[in-house]
Every structure is written in C-alpha cells, then in structure tokens.
PDB file of N, CA and C in Angstrom:
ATOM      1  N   UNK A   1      14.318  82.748  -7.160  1.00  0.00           N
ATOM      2  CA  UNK A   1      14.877  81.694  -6.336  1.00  0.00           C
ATOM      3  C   UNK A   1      14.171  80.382  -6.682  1.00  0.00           C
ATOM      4  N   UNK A   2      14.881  79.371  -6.527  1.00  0.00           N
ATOM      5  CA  UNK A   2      14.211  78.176  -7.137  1.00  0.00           C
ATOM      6  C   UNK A   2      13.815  76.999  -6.003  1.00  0.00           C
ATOM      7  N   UNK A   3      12.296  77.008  -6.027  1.00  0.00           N
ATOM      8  CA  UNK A   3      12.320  75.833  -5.071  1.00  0.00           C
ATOM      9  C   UNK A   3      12.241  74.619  -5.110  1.00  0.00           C
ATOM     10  N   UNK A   4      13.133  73.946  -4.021  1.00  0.00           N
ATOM     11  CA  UNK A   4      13.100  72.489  -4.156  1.00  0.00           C
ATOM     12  C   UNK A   4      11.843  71.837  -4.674  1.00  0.00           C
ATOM     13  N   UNK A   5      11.899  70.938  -5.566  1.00  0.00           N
ATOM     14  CA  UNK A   5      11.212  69.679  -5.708  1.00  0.00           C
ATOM     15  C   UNK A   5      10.382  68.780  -4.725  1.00  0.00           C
ATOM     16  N   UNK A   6       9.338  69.238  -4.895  1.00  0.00           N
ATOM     17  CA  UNK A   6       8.349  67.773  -3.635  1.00  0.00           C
ATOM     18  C   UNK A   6       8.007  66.906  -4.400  1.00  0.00           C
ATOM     19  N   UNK A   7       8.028  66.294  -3.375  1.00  0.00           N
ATOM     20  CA  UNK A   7       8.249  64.578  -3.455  1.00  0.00           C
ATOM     21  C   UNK A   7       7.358  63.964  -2.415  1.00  0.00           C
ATOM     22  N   UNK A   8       6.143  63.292  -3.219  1.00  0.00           N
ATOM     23  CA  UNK A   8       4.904  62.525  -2.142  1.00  0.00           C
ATOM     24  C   UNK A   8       5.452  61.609  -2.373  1.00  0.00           C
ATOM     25  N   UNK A   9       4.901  60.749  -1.397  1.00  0.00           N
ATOM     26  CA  UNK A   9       5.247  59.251  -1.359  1.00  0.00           C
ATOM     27  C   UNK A   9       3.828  58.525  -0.588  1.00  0.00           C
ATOM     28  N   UNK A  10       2.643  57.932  -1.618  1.00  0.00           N
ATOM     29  CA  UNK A  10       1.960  56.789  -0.807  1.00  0.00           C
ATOM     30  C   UNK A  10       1.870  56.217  -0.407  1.00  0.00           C
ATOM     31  N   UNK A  11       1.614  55.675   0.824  1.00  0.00           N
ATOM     32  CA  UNK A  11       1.685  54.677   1.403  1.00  0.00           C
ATOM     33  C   UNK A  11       0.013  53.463   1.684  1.00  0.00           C
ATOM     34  N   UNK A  12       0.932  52.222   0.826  1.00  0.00           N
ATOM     35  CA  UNK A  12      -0.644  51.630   0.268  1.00  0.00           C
ATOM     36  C   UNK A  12      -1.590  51.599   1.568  1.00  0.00           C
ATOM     37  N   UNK A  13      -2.831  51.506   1.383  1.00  0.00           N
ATOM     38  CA  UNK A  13      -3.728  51.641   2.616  1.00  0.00           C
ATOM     39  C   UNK A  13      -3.640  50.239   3.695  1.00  0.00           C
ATOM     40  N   UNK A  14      -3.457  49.208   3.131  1.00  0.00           N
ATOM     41  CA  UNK A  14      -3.183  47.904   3.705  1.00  0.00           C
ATOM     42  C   UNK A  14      -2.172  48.214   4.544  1.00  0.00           C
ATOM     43  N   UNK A  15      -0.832  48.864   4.098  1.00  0.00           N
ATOM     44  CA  UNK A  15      -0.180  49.071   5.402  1.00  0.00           C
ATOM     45  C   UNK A  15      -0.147  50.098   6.399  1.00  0.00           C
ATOM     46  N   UNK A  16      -1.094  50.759   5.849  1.00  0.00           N
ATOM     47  CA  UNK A  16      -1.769  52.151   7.502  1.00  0.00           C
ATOM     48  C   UNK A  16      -2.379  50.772   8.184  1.00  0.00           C
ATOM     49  N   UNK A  17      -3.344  49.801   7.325  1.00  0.00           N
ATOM     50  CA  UNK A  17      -3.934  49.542   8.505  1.00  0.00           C
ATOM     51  C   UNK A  17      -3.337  48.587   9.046  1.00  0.00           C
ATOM     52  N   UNK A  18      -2.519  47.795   8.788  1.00  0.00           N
ATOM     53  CA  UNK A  18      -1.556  46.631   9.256  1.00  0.00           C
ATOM     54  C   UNK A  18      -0.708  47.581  10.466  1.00  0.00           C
ATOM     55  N   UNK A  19      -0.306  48.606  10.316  1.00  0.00           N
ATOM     56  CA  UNK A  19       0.842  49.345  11.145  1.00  0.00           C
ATOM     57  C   UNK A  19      -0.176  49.948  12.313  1.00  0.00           C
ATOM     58  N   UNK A  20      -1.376  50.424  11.813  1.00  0.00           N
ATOM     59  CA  UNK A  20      -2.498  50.508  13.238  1.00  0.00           C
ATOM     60  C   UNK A  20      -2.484  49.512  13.767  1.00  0.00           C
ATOM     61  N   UNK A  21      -2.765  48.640  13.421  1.00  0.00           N
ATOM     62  CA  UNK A  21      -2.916  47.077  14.466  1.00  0.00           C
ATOM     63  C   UNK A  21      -2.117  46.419  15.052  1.00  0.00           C
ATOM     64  N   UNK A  22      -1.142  46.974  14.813  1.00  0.00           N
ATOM     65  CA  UNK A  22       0.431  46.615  15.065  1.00  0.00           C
ATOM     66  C   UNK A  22       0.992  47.770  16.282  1.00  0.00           C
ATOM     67  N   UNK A  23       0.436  48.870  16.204  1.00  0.00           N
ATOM     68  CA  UNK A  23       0.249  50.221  17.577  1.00  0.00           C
ATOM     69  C   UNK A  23      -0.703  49.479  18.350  1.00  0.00           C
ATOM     70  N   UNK A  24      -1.792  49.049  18.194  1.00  0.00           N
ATOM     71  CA  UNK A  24      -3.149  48.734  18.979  1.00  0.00           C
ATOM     72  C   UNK A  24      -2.871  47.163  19.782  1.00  0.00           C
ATOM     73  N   UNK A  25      -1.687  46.451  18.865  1.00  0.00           N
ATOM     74  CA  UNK A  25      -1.491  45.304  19.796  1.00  0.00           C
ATOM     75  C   UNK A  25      -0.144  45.697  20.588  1.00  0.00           C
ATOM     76  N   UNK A  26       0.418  46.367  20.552  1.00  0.00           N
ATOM     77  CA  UNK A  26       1.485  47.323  21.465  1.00  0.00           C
ATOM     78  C   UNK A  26       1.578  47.975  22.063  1.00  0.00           C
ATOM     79  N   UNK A  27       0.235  48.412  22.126  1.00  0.00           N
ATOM     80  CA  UNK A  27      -0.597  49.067  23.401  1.00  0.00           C
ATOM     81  C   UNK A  27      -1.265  48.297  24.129  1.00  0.00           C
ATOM     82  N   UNK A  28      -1.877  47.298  23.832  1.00  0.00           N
ATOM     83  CA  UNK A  28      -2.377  46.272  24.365  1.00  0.00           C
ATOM     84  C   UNK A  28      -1.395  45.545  25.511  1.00  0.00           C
ATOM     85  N   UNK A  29      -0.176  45.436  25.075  1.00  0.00           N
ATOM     86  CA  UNK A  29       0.692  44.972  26.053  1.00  0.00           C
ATOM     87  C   UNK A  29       1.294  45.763  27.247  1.00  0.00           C
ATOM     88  N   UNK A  30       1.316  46.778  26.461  1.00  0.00           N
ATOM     89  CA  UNK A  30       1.111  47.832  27.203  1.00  0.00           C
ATOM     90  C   UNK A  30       0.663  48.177  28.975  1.00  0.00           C
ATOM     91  N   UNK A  31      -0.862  48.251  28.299  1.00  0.00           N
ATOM     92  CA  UNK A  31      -1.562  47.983  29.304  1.00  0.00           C
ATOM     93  C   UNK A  31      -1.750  46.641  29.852  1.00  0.00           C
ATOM     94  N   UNK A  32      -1.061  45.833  29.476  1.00  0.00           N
ATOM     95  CA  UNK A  32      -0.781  44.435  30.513  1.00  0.00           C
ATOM     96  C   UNK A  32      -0.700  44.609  31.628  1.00  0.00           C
ATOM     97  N   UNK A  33       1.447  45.338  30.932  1.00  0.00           N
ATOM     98  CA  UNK A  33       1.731  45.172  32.102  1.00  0.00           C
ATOM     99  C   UNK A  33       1.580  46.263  33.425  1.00  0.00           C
ATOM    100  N   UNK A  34       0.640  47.599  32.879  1.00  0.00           N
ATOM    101  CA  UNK A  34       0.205  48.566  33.562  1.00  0.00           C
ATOM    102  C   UNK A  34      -0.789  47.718  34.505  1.00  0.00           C
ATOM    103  N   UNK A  35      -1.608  47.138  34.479  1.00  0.00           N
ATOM    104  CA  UNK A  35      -2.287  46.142  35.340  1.00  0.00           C
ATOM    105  C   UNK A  35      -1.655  45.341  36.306  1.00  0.00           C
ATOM    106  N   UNK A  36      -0.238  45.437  36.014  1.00  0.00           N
ATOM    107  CA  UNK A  36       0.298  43.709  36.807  1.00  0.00           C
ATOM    108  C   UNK A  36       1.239  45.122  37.718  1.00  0.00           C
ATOM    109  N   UNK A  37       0.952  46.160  37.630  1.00  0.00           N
ATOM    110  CA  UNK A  37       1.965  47.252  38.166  1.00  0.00           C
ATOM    111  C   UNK A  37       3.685  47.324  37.965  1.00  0.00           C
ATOM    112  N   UNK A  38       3.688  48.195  37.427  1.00  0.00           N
ATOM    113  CA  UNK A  38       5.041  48.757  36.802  1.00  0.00           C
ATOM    114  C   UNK A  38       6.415  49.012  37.361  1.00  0.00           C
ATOM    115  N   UNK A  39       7.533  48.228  37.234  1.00  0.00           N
ATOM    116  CA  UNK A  39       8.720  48.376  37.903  1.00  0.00           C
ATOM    117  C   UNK A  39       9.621  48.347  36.501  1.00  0.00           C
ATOM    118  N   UNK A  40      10.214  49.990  37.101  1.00  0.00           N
ATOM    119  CA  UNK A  40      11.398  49.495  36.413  1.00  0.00           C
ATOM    120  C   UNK A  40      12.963  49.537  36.835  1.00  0.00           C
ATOM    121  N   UNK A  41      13.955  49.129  35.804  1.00  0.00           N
ATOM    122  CA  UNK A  41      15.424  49.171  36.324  1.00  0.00           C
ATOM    123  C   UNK A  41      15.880  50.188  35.144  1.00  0.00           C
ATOM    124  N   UNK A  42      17.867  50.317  35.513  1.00  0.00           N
ATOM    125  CA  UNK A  42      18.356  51.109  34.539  1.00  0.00           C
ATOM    126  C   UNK A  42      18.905  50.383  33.584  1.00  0.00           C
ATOM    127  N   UNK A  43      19.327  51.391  32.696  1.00  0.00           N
ATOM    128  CA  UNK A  43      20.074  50.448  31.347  1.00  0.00           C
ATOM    129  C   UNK A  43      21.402  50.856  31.352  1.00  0.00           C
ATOM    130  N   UNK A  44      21.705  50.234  30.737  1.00  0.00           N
ATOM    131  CA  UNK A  44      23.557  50.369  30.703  1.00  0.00           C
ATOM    132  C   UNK A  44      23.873  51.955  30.840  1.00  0.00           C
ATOM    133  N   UNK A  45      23.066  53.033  30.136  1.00  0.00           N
ATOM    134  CA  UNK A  45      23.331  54.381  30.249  1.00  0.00           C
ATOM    135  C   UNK A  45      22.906  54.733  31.323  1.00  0.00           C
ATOM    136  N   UNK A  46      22.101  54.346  32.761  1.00  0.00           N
ATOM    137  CA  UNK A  46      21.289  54.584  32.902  1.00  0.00           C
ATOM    138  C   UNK A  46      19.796  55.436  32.900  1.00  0.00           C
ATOM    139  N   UNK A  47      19.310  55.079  31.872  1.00  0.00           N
ATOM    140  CA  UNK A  47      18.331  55.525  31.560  1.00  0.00           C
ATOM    141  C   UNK A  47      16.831  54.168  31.779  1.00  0.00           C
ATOM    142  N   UNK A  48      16.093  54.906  32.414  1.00  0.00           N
ATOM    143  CA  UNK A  48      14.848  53.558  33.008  1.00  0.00           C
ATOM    144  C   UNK A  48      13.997  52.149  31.556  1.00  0.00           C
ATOM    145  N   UNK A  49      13.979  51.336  31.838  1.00  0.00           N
ATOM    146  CA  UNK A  49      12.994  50.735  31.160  1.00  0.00           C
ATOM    147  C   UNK A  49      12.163  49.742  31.687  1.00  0.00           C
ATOM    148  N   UNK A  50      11.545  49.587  31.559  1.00  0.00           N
ATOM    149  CA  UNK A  50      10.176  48.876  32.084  1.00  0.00           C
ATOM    150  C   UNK A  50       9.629  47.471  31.254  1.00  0.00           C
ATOM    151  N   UNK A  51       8.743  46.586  32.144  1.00  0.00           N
ATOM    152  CA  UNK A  51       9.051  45.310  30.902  1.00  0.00           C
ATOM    153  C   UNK A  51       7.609  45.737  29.725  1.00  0.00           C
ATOM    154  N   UNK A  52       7.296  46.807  30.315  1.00  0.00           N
ATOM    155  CA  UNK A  52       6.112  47.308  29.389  1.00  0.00           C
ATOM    156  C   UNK A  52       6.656  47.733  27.937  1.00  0.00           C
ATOM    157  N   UNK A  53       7.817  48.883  28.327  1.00  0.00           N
ATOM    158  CA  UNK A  53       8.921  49.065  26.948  1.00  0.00           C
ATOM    159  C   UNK A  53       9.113  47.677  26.247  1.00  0.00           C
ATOM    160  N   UNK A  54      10.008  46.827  27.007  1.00  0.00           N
ATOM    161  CA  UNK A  54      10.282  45.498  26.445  1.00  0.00           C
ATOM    162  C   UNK A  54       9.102  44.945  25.334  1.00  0.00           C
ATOM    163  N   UNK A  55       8.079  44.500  25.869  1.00  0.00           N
ATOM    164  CA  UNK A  55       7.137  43.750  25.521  1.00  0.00           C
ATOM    165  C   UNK A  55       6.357  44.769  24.237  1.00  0.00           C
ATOM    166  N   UNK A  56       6.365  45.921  24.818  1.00  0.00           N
ATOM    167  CA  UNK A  56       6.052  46.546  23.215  1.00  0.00           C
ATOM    168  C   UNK A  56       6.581  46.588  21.776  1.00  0.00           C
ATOM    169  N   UNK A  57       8.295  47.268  22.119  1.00  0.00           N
ATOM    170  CA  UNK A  57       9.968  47.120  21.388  1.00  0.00           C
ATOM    171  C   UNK A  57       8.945  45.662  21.038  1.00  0.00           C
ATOM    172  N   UNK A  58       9.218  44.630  21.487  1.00  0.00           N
ATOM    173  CA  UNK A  58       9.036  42.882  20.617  1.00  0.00           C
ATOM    174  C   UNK A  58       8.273  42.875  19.693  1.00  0.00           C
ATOM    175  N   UNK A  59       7.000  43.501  20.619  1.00  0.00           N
ATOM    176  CA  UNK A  59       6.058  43.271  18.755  1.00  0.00           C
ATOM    177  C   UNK A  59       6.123  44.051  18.350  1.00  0.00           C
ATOM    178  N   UNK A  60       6.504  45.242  18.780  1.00  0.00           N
ATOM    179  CA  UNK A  60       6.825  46.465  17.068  1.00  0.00           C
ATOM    180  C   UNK A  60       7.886  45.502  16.039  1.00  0.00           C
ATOM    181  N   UNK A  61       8.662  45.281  16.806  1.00  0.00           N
ATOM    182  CA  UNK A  61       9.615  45.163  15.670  1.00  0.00           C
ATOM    183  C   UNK A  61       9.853  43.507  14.929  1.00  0.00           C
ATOM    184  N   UNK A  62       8.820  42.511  15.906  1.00  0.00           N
ATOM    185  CA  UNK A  62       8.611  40.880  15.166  1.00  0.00           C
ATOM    186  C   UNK A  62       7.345  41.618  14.184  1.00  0.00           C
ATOM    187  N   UNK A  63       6.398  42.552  14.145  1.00  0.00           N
ATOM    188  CA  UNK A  63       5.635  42.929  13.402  1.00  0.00           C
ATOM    189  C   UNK A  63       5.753  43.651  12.062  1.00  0.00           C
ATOM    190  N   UNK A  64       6.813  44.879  13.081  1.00  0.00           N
ATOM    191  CA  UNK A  64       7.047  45.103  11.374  1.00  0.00           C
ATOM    192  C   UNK A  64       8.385  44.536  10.557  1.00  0.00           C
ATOM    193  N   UNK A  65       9.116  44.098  11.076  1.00  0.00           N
ATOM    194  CA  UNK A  65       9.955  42.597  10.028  1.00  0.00           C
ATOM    195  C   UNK A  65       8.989  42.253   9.284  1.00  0.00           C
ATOM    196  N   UNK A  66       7.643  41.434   9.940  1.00  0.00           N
ATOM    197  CA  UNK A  66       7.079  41.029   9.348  1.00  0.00           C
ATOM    198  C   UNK A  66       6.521  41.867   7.836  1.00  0.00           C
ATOM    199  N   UNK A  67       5.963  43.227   8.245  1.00  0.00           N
ATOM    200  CA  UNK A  67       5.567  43.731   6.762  1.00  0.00           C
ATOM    201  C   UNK A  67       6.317  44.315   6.418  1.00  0.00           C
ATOM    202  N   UNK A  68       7.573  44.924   6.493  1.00  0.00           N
ATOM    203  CA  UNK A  68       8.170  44.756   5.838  1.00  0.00           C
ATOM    204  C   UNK A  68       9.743  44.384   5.896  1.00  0.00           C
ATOM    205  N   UNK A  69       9.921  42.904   5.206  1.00  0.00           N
ATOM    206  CA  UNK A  69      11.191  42.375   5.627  1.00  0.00           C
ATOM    207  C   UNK A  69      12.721  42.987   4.991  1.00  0.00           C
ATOM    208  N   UNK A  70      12.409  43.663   4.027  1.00  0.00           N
ATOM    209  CA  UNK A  70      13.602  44.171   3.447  1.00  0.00           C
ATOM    210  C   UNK A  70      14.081  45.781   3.609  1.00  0.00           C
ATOM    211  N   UNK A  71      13.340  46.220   4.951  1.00  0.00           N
ATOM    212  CA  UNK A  71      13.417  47.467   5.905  1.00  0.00           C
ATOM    213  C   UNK A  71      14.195  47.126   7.170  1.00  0.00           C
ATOM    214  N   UNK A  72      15.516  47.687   6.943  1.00  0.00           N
ATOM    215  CA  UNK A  72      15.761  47.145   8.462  1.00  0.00           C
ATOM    216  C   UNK A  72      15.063  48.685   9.547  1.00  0.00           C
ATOM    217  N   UNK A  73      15.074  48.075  10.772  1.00  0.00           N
ATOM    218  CA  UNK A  73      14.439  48.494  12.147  1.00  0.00           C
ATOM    219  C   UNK A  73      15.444  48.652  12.990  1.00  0.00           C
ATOM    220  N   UNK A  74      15.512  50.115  13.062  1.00  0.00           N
ATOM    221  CA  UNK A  74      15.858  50.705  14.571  1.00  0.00           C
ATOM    222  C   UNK A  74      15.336  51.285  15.985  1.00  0.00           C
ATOM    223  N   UNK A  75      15.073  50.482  17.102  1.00  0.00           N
ATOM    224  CA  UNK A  75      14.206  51.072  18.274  1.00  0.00           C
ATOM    225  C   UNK A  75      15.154  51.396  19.030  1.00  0.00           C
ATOM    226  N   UNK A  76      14.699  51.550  19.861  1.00  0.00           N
ATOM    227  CA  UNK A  76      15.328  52.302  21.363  1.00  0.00           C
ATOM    228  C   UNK A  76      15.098  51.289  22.303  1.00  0.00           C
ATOM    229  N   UNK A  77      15.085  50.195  22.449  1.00  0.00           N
ATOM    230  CA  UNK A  77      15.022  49.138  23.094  1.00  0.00           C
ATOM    231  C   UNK A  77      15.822  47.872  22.956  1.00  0.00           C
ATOM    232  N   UNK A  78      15.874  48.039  21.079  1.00  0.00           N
ATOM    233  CA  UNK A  78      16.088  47.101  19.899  1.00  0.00           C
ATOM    234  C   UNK A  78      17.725  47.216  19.734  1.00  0.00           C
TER     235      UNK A  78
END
C-alpha cells in the first residue's frame, strides 16, 4: 500500500514570534474588558458576543493583515 507524501512546511521564527505578540496583545484586551465587567448581547444567529470578542477579532485581524497582507482572514467575529 502506498503512503501519502508528507509535506513540512516552516514557519520562519520571526513570525511565531510576531503571531505570539499578536495572542499576548489580544489577550491583553481581553482582560480589559474582563476588568470593566462583561456584558454581552446576541448576534444575528443568536449566538452571544461580548465587546471583549470584538476588541480581540480587531487586533487579530488589523495584526495579522499586517504580517501577512496577501493572506486573506477569516474570524468569527470578522
């Protein structure tokens, strides 16, 4: 029987650590708005979101546009 072909793919170290800092400032907001206490409403499906979701969804995805711009981005917020 013949097995498929693997296939690695590196990913340069500059962007582990750009994409950590980019989790760590999205958690950061995170816990903002966990401090300012948490309300949320429904969404068109209703399903809940919070402005903590919001404010995270923003800089994930103004961040990673940023590294990389010729990736498009799909969130769950977005």
């Amino acid at each position: 029987m013949n097995q498929p072909a693997t296939v690695t793919f590196r990913v340069p170290d500059s962007l582990v650590v750009a994409r950590e800092a980019l989790a760590r400032r999205a958690g950061g907001a995170i816990l903002t708005v966990k401090h300012t206490g948490i309300q949320s409403h429904a969404k068109s499906d209703g399903s809940p979101v919070t402005a903590a979701d919001l404010a995270s969804n923003a800089l994930i995805l103004e961040g990673l546009t940023e590294l990389l711009p010729h990736v498009p981005v799909l969130s769950e917020e977005g």
